[in-house]
C-alpha atoms as a PDB file:
ATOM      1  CA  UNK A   1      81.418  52.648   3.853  1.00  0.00           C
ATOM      2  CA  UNK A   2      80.440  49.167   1.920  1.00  0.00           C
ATOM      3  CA  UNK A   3      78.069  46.956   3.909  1.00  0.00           C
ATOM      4  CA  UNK A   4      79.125  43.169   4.513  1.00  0.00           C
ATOM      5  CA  UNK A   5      77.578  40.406   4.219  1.00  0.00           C
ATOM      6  CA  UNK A   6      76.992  38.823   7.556  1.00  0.00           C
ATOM      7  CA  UNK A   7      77.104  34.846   7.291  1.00  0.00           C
ATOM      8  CA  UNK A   8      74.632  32.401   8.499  1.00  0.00           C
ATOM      9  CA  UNK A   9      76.975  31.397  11.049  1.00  0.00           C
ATOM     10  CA  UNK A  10      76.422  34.884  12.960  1.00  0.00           C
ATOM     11  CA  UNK A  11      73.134  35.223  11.887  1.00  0.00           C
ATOM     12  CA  UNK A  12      72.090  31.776  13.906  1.00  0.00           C
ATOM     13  CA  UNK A  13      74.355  32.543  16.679  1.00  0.00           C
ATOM     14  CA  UNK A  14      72.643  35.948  17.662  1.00  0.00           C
ATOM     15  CA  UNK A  15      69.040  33.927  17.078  1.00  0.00           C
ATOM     16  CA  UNK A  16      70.464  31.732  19.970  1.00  0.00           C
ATOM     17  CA  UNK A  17      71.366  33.950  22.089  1.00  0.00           C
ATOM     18  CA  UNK A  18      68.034  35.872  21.647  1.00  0.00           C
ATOM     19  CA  UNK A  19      66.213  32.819  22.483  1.00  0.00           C
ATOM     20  CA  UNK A  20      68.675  31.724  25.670  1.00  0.00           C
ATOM     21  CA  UNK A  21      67.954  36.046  26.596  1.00  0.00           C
ATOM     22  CA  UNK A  22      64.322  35.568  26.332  1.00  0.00           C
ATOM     23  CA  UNK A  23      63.736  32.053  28.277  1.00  0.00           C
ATOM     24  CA  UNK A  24      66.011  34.066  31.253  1.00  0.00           C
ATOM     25  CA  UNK A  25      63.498  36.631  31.013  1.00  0.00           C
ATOM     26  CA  UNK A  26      60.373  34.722  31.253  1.00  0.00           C
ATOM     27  CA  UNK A  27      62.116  32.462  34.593  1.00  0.00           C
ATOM     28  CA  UNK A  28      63.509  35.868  36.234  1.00  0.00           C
ATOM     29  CA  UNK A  29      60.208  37.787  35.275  1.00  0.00           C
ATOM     30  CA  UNK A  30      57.669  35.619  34.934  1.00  0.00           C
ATOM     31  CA  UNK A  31      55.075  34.741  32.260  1.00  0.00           C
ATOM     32  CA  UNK A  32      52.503  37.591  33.267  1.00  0.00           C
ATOM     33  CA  UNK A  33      51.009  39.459  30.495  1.00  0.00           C
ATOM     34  CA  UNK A  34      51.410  42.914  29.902  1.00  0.00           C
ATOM     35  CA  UNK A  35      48.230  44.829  31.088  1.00  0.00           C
ATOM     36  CA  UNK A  36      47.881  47.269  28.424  1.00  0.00           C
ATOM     37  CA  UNK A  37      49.383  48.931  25.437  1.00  0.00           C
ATOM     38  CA  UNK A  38      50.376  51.926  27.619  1.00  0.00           C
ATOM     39  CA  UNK A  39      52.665  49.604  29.676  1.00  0.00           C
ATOM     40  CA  UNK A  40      54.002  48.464  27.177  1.00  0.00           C
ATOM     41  CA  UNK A  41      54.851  52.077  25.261  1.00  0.00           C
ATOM     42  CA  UNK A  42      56.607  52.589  28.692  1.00  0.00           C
ATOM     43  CA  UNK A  43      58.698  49.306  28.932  1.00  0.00           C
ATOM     44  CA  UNK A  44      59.853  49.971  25.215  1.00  0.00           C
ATOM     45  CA  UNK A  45      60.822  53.415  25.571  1.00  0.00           C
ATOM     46  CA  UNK A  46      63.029  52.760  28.414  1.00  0.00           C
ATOM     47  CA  UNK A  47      64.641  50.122  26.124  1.00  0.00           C
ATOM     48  CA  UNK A  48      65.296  52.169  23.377  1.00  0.00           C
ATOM     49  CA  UNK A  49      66.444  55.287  25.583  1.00  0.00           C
ATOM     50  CA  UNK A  50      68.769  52.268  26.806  1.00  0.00           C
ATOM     51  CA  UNK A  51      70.178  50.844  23.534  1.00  0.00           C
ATOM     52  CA  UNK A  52      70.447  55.271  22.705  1.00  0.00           C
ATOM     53  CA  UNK A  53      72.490  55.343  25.714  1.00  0.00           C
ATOM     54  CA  UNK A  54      74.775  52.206  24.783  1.00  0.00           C
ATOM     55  CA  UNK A  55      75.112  53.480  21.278  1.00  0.00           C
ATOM     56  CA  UNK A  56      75.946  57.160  22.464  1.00  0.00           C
ATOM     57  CA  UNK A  57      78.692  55.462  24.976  1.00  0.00           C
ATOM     58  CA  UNK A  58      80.544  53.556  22.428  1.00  0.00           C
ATOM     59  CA  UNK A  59      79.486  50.232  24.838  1.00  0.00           C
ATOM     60  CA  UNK A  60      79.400  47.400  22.230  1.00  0.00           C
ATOM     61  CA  UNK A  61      79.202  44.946  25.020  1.00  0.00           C
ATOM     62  CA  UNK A  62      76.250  46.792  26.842  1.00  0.00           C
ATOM     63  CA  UNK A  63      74.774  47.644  23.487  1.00  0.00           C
ATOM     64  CA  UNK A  64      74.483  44.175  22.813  1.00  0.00           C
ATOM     65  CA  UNK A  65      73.064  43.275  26.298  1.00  0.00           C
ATOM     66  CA  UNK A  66      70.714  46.407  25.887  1.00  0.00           C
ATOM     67  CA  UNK A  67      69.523  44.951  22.189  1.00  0.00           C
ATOM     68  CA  UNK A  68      68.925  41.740  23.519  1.00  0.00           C
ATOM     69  CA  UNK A  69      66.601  43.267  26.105  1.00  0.00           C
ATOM     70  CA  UNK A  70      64.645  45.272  23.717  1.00  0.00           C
ATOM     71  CA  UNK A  71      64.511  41.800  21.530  1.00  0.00           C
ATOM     72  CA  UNK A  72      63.208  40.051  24.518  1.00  0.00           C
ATOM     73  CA  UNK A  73      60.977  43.039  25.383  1.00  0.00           C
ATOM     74  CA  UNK A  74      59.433  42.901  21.310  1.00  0.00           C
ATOM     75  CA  UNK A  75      58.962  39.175  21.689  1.00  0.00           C
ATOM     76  CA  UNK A  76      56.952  38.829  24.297  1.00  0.00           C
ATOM     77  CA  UNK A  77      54.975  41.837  23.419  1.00  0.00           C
ATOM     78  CA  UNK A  78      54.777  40.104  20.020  1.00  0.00           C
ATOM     79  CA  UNK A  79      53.320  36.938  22.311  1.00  0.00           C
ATOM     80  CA  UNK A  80      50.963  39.261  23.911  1.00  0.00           C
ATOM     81  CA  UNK A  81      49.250  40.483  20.863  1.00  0.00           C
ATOM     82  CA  UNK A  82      48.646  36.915  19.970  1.00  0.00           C
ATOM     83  CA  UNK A  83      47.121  35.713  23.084  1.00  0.00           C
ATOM     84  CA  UNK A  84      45.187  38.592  22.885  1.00  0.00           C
ATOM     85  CA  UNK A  85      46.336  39.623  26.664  1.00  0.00           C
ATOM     86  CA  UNK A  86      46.419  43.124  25.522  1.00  0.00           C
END
């Protein structure tokens, strides 16, 4: 199997909709830090055992839902780390 090239176009489009995933997150969440690196070991195995589980089901819909989480979830761990919250 020969890997594509996958244009710009995409490429900005799923930047997007990380960003439009994330925002959701922080209103239906909240902008609490995570308390420790143990919490957040926890929050991203449940989102990898959850992208696993999409991947395992065929669900490209819910895989991409499930990705966008685990984006989300990296993100603001990423933000964490430089607030230096954890």
């Amino acid at each position: 199997m020969q890997r594509e090239p996958v244009k710009e176009l995409f490429r900005a489009k799923a930047l997007e909709n990380v960003e439009q995933w994330f925002e959701s997150k922080i209103i239906q969440k909240g902008e609490g830090s995570l308390v420790s690196l143990n919490e957040l070991r926890g929050a991203l195995d449940e989102k990898v055992s959850e992208v696993k589980e999409a991947i395992k089901k065929g669900d490209r819909p819910g895989l991409y839902v499930e990705l966008l989480d685990l984006t989300a979830g990296c993100i603001f761990a990423l933000a964490c780390l430089e607030a230096e919250t954890l």
